[in-house]
Protein backbone atom coordinates (compact mmCIF):
# COMPACT_ATOMS: atom_id res chain seq x y z
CA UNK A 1 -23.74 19.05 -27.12
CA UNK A 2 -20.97 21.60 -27.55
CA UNK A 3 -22.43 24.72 -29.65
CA UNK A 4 -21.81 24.30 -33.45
CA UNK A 5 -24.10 26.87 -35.74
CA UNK A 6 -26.89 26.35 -37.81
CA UNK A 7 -26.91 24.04 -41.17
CA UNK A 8 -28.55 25.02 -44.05
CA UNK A 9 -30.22 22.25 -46.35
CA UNK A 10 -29.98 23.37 -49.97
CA UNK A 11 -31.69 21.40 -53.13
CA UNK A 12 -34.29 20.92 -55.67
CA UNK A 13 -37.68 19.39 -55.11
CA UNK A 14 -36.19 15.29 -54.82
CA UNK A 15 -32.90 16.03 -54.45
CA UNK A 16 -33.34 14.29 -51.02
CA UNK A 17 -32.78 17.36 -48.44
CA UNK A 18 -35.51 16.72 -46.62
CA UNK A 19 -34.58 13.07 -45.55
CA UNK A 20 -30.73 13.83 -44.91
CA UNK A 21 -31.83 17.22 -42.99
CA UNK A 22 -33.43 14.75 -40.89
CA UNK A 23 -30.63 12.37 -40.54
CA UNK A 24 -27.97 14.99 -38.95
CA UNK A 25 -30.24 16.62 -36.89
CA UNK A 26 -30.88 12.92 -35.32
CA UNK A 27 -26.81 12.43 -35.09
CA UNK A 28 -26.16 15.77 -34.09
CA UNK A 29 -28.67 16.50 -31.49
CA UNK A 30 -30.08 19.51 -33.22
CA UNK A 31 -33.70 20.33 -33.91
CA UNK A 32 -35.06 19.86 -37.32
CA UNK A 33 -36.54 23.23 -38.28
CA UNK A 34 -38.35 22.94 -41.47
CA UNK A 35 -40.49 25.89 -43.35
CA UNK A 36 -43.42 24.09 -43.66
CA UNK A 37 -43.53 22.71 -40.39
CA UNK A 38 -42.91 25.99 -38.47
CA UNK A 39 -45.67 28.02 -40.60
CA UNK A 40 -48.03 25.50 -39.17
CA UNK A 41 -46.70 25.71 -35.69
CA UNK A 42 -46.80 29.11 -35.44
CA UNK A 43 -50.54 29.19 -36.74
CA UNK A 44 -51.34 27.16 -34.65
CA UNK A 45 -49.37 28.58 -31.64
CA UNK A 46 -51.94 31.82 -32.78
CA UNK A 47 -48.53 33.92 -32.41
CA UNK A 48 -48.34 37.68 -34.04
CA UNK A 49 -46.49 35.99 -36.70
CA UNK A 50 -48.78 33.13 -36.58
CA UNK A 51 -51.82 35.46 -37.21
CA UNK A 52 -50.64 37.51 -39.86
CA UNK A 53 -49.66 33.86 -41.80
CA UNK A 54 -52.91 32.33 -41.29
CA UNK A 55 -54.57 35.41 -42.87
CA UNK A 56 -52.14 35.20 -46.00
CA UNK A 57 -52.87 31.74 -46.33
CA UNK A 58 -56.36 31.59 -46.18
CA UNK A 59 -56.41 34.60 -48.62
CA UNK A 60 -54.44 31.75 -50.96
CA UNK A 61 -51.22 33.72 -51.23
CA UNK A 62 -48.17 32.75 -50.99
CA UNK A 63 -46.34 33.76 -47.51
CA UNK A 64 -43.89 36.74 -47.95
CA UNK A 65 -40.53 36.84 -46.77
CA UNK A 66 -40.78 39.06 -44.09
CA UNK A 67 -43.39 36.47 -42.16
CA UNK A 68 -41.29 33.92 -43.01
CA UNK A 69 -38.20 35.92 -40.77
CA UNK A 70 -40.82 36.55 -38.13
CA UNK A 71 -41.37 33.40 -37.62
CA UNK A 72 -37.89 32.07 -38.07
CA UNK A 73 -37.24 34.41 -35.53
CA UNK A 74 -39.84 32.99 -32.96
CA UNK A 75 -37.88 29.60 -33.19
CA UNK A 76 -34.82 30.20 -32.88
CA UNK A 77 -35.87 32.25 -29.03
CA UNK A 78 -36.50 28.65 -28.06
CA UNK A 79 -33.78 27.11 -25.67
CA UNK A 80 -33.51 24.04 -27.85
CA UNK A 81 -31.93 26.37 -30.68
CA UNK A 82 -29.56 27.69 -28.43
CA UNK A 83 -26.70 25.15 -30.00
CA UNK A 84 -27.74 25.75 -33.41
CA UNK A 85 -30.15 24.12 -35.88
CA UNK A 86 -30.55 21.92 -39.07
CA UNK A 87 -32.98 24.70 -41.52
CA UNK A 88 -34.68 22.31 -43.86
CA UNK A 89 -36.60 24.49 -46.66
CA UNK A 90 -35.21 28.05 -45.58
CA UNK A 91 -34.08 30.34 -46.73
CA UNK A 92 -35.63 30.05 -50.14
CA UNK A 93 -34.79 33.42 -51.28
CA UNK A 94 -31.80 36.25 -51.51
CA UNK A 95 -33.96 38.23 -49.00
CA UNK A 96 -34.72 35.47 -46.26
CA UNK A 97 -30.90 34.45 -46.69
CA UNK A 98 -30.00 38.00 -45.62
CA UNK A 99 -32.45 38.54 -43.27
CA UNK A 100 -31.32 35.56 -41.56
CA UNK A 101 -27.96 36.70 -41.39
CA UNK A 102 -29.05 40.10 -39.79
CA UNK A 103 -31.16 38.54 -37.52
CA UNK A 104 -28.09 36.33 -35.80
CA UNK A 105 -26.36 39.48 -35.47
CA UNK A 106 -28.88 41.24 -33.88
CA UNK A 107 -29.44 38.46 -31.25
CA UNK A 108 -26.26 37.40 -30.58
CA UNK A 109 -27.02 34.10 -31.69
CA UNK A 110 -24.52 31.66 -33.41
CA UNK A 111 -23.66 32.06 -37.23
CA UNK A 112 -24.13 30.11 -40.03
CA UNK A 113 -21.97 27.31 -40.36
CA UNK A 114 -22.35 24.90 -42.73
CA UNK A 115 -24.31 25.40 -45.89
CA UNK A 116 -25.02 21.97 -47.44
CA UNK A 117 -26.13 22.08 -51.51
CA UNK A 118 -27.12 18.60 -52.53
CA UNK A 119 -26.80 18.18 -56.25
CA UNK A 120 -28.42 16.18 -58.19
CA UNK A 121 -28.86 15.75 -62.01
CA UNK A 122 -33.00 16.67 -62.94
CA UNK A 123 -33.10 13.37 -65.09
CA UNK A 124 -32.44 11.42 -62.28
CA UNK A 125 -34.92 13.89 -60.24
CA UNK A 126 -37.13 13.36 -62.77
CA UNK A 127 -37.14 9.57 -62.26
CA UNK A 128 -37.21 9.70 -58.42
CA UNK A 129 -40.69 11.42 -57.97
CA UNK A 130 -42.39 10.59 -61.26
CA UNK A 131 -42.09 6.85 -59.90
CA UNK A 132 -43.83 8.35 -56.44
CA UNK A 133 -47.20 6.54 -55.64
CA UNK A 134 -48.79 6.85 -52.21
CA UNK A 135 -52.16 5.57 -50.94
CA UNK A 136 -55.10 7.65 -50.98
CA UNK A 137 -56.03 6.31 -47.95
CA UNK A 138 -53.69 5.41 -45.61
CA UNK A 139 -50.76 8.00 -47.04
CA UNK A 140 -47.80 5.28 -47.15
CA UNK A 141 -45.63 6.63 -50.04
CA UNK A 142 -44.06 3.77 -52.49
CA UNK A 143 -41.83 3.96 -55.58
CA UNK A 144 -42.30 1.52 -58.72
CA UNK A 145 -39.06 1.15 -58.93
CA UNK A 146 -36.64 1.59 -55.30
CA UNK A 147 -39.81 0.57 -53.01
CA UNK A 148 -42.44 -0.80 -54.97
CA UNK A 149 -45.84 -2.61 -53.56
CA UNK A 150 -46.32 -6.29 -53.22
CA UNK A 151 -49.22 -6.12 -55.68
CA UNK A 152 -49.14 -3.66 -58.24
CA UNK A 153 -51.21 -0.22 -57.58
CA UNK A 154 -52.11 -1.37 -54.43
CA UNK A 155 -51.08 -0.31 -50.65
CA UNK A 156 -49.23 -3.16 -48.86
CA UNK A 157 -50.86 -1.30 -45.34
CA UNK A 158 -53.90 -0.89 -46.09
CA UNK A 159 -54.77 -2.35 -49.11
CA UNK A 160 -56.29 1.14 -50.82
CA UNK A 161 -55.33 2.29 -54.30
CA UNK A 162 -52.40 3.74 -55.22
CA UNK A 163 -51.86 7.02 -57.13
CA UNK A 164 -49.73 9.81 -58.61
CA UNK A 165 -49.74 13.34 -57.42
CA UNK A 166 -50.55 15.16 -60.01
CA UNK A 167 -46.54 17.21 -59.17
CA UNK A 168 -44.58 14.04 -59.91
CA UNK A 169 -45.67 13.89 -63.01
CA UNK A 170 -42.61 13.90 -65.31
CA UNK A 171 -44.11 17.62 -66.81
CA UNK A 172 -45.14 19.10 -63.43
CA UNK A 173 -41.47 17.95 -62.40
CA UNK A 174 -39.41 19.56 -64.97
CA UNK A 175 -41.52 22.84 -64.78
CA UNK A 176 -40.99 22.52 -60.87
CA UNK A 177 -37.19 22.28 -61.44
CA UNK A 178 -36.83 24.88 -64.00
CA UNK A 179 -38.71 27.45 -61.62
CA UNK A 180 -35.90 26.19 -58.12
CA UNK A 181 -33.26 27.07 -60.34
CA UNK A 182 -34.34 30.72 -61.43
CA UNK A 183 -35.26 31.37 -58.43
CA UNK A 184 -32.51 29.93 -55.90
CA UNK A 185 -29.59 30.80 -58.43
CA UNK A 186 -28.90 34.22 -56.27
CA UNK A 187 -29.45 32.26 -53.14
CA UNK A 188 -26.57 29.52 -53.78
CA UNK A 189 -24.31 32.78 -55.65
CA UNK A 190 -24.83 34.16 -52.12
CA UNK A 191 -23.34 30.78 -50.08
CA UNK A 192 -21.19 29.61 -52.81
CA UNK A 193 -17.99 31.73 -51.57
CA UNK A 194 -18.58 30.93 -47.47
CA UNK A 195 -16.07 28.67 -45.65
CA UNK A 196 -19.30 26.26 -44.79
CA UNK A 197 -20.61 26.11 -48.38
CA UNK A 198 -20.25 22.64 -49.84
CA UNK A 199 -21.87 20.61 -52.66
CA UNK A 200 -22.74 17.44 -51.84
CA UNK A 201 -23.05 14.60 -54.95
CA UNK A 202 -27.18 13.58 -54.21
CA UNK A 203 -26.56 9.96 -56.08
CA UNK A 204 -26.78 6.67 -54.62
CA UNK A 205 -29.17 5.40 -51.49
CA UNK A 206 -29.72 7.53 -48.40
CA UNK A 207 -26.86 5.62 -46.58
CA UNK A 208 -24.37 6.85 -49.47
CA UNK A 209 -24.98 10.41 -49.32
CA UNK A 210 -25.51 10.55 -45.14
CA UNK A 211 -21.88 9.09 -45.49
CA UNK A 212 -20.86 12.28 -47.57
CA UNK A 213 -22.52 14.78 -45.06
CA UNK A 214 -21.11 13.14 -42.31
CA UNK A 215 -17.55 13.11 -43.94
CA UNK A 216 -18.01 16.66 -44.77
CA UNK A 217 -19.13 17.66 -41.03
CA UNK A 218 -16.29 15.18 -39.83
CA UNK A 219 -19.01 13.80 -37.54
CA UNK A 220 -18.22 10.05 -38.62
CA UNK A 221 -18.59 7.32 -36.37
């Protein structure tokens, strides 16, 4: 596939980034590079970058955004990033943005080229994970109202209980939303004004708003 940058993924916890992240990097033949994914890759991997993770993590803080670049760094050496990737959860922060920035220059690698904000209003957010159930057991994830069981409470799989994380509850949500937005405020001030930056409406089914990426990559059909 001809080379075409990387994509950035912006928007809050249900706005649905993680599922159309997924969807171009399936159309356009790019890897899916997702934070939480690569932090346990690289652990695993047992990586410099890897090691000094692990240790954060078991100490139970919270990964710091120069470990994050290191290992953002390690992927992106890999040949199947040579055409550009789909970044799914990074950057999070002012820092990692501009650290990723400086770390394309330094390498030589290709720019940033599209950054994607899907917006979506917190009421409907709200709605969307506080109606979240999955199975204790099994993991299958339902919704009472989009996807919901054949019985009631129960796992159509497997036939385990189903529950509520305790952060889609309706309060853990709103807190959770209130914190993305004081905290990624800078990050989207820092896109907003690039050639690639677009806002993309979050409403509707997964069909709907894969049909307003793809019109805003031009990569319909």
């Amino acid at each position: 596939m001809t080379a075409c940058g990387h994509i950035i993924f912006l928007g809050a916890p249900g706005a649905g980034k993680g599922t159309q992240a997924q969807v171009v990097a399936q159309r356009m033949l790019l890897p899916h590079v997702s934070t939480g994914d690569m932090l346990r890759a690289s652990v695993g991997s047992g990586s410099e970058a890897g090691k000094r993770a692990k240790a954060i993590m078991e100490s139970g803080a919270l990964v710091g955004d120069d470990v994050i670049l290191g290992i953002i760094a390690e992927r992106l050496a890999h040949d199947d990033a040579s055409g550009g990737v789909i970044f799914d959860g990074f950057p999070r922060t002012l820092v990692q943005a501009e650290g990723l920035d400086r770390l394309l220059e330094s390498v030589g690698r290709l720019r940033v080229d599209h950054v994607l904000h899907i917006v979506l209003a917190d009421e409907e957010i709200v709605s969307r994970l506080s109606g979240r159930r999955v199975c204790e057991n099994c993991g299958a994830i339902y919704h009472v109202a989009f996807h919901p069981p054949m019985r009631e409470g129960i796992c159509d799989r497997c036939g385990s209980v189903l529950r509520q994380r305790d952060d889609d509850r309706p309060e853990v949500v709103r807190r959770r939303l209130a914190v993305y937005k004081s905290e990624t405020e800078p990050l989207v001030s820092y896109y907003r004004n690039r050639a690639g930056y677009a806002e993309i409406d979050g409403s509707g089914d997964t069909a709907m708003v894969s049909a307003r990426i793809a019109a805003t990559l031009g990569i319909e059909g």
